[in-house]
C-alpha atoms as a PDB file:
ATOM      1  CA  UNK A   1     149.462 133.908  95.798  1.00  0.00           C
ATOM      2  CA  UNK A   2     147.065 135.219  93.371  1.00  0.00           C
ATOM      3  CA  UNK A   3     147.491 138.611  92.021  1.00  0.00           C
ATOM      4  CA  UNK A   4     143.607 138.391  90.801  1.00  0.00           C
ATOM      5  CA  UNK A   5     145.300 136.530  87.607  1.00  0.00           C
ATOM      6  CA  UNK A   6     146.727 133.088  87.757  1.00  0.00           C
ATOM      7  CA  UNK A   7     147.585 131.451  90.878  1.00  0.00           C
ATOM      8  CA  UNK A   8     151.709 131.747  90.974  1.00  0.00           C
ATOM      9  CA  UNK A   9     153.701 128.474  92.482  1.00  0.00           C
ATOM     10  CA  UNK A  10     155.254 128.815  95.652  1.00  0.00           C
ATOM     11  CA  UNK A  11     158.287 127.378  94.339  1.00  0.00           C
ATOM     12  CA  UNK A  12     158.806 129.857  91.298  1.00  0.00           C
ATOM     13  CA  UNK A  13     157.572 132.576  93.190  1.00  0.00           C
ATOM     14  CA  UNK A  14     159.863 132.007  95.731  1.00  0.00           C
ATOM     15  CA  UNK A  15     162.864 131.537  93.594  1.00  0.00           C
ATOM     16  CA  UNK A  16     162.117 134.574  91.658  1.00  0.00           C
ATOM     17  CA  UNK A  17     161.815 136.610  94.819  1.00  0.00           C
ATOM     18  CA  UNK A  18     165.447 134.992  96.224  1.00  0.00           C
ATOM     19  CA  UNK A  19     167.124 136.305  93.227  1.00  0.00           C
ATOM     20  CA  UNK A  20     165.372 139.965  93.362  1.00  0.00           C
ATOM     21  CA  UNK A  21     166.989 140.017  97.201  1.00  0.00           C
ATOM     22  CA  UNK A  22     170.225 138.521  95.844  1.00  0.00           C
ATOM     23  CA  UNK A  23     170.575 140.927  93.126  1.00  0.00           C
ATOM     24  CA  UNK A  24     169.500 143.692  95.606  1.00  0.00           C
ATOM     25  CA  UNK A  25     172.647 142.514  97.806  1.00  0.00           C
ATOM     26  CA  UNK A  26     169.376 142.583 101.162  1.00  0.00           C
ATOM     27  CA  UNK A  27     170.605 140.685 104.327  1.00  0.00           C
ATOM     28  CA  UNK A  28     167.933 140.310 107.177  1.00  0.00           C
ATOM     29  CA  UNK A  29     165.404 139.294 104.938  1.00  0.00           C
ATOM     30  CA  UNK A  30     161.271 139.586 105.545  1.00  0.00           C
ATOM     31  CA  UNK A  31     158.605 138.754 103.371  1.00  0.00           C
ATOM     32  CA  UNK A  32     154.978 139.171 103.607  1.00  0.00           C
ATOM     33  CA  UNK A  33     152.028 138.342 101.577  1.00  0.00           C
ATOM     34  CA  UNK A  34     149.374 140.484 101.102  1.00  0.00           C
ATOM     35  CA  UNK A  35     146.237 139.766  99.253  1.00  0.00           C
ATOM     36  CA  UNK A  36     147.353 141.579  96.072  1.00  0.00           C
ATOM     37  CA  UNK A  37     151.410 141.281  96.106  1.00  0.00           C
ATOM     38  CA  UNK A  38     154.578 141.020  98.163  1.00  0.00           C
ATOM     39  CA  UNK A  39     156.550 143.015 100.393  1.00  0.00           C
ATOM     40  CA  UNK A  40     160.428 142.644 100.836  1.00  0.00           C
ATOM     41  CA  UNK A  41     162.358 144.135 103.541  1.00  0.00           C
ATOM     42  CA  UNK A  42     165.688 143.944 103.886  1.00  0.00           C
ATOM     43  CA  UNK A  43     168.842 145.685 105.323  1.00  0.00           C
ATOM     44  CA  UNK A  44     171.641 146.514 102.656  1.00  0.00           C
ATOM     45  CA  UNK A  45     175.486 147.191 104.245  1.00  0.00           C
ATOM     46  CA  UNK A  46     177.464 150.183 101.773  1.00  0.00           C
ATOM     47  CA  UNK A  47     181.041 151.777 102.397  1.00  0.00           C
ATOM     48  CA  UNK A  48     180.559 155.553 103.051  1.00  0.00           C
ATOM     49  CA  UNK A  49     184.350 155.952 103.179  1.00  0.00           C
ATOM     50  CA  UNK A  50     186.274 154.732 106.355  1.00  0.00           C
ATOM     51  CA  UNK A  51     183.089 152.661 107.996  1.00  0.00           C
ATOM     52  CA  UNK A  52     180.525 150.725 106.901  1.00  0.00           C
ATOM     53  CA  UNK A  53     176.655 152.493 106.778  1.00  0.00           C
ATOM     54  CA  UNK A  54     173.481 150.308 106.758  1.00  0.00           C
ATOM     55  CA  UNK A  55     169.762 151.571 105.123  1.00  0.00           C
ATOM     56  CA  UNK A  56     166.905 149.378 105.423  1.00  0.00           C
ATOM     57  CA  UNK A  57     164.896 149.093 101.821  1.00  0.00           C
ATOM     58  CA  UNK A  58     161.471 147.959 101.630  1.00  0.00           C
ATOM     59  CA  UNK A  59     159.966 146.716  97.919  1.00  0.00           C
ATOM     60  CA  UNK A  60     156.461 146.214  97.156  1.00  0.00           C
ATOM     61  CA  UNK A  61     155.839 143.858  94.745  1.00  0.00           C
ATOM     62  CA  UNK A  62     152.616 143.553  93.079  1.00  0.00           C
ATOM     63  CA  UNK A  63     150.869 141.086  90.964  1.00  0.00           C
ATOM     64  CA  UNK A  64     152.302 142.005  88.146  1.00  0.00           C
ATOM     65  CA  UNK A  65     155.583 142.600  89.689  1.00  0.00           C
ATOM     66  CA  UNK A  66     155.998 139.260  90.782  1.00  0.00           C
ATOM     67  CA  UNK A  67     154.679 137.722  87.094  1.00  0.00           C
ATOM     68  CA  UNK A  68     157.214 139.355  85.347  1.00  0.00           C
ATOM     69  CA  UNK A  69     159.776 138.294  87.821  1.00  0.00           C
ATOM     70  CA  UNK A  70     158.759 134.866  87.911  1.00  0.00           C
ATOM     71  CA  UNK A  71     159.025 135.255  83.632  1.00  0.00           C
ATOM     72  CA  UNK A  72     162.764 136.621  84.296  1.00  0.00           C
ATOM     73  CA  UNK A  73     161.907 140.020  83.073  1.00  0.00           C
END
């Protein structure tokens, strides 16, 4: 994945983008590369009182999004 930088590692890119999800609490994961990022989209569950609601997020990552997530930052 190059974000018209440095070429990012599958590996730490991927790790990176398993903790954004994590911390994000998204189930029914999908990722997709595009030429100048990512985009996550994911389903998150929430109590709205008596039941349970569900909202589907979508993230786009770019670039520089995902270089400063692969830093930690």
């Amino acid at each position: 994945m190059s974000a018209g930088k440095k070429v990012l590692p599958y590996p730490e890119l991927l790790h990176a983008i398993g903790k954004f999800i994590a911390k994000r609490g998204l189930g029914n994961i999908c990722v997709m590369e595009f030429e100048d990022g990512i985009i996550v989209t994911g389903t998150v569950l929430y109590h709205t009182g008596e039941t349970m609601g569900r909202r589907t997020e979508t993230h786009v990552l770019s670039g520089d999004d995902l270089q400063r997530l692969v830093k930690g930052g």
